[in-house]
Protein backbone atom coordinates (compact mmCIF):
# COMPACT_ATOMS: atom_id res chain seq x y z
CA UNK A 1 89.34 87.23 103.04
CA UNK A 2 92.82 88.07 103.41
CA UNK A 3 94.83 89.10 100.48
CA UNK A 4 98.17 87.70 101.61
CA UNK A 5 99.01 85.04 99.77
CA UNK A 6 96.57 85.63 96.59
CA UNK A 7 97.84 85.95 93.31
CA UNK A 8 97.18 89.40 91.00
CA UNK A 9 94.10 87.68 89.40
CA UNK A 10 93.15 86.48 92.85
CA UNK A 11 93.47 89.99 94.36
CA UNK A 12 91.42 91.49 91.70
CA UNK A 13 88.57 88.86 91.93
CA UNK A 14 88.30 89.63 95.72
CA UNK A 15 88.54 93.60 95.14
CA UNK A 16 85.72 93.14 92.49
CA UNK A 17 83.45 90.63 94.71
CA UNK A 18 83.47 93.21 97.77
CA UNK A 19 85.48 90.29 99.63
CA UNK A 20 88.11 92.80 101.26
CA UNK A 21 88.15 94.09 103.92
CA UNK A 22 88.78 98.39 104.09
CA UNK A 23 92.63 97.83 104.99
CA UNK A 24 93.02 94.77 102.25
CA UNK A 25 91.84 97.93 99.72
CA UNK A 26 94.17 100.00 100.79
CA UNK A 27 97.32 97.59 100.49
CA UNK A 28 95.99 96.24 97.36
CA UNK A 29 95.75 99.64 95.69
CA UNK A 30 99.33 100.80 96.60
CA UNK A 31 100.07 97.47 95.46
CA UNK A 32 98.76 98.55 92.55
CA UNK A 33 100.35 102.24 92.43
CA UNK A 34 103.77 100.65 93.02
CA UNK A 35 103.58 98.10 90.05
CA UNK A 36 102.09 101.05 88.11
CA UNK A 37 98.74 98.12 87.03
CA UNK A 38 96.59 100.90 88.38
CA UNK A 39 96.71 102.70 85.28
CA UNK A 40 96.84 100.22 83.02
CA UNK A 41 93.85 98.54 84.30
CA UNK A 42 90.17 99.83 83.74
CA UNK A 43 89.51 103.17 84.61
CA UNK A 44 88.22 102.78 87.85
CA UNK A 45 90.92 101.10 89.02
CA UNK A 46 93.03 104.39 87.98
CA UNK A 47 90.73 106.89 89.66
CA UNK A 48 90.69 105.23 92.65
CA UNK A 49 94.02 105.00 93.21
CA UNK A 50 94.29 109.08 92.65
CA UNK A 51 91.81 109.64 95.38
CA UNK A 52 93.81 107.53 97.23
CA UNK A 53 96.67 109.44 96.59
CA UNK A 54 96.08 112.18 97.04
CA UNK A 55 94.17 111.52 100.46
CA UNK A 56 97.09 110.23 101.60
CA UNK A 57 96.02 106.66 102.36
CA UNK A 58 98.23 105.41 99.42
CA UNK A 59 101.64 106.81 98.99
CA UNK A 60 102.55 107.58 95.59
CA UNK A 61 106.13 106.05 94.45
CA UNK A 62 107.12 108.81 91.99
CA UNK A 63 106.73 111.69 95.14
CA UNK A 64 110.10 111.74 96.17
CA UNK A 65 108.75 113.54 99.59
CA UNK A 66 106.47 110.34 100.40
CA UNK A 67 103.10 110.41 101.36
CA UNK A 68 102.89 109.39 105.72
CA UNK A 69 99.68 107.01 105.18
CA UNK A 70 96.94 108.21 108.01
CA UNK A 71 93.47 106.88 108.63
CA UNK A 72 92.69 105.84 112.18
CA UNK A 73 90.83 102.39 112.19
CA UNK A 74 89.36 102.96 115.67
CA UNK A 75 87.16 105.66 114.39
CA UNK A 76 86.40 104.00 110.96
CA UNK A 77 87.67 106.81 109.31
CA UNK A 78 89.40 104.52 106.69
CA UNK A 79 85.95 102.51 106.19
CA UNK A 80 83.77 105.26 105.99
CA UNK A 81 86.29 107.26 103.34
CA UNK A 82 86.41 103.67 101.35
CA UNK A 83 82.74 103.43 101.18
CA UNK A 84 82.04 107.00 100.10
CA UNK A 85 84.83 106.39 97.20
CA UNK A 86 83.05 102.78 96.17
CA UNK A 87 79.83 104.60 96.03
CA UNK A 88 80.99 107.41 94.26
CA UNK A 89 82.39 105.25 91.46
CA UNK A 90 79.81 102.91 91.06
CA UNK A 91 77.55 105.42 90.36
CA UNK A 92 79.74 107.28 87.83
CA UNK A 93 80.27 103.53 86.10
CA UNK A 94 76.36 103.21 85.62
């Protein structure tokens, strides 16, 4: 599904479904870290965003320096890092 033209509510449906793809996460949490709704939302939404962040898929807005963003989708390094996050937080949310 792509993300493009979704509204917020939209966006957060998908995200919640499992309907994005690994790069639709990505620009839908910086989406999120630039509006600053990632930590106002639940707390997952929060904690992903900070591993994220500081993996340097997701540049933070209030780091003057900038974050470069660097996965390499040929490998599946983004996919793979996604996943073990997902997992990782579903099983602290049980």
């Amino acid at each position: 599904m792509s993300t493009g033209n979704k509204t917020f509510i939209e966006k957060i449906g998908a995200y919640e479904n499992d309907d994005m793809s690994q790069d639709e996460i990505i620009m839908f949490f910086q989406e999120l870290v630039d509006n600053g709704a990632a930590w106002k939302l639940q707390g997952h939404y929060g904690r992903v965003a900070d591993v994220l962040i500081e993996s340097g898929l997701v540049k933070d807005p209030s780091n003057n320096i900038g974050t470069a963003i660097k996965f390499d989708v040929e490998t599946g390094e983004t996919e793979l890092f996604c996943d073990v996050v997902r997992k990782d937080l579903t099983s602290q949310n049980k």
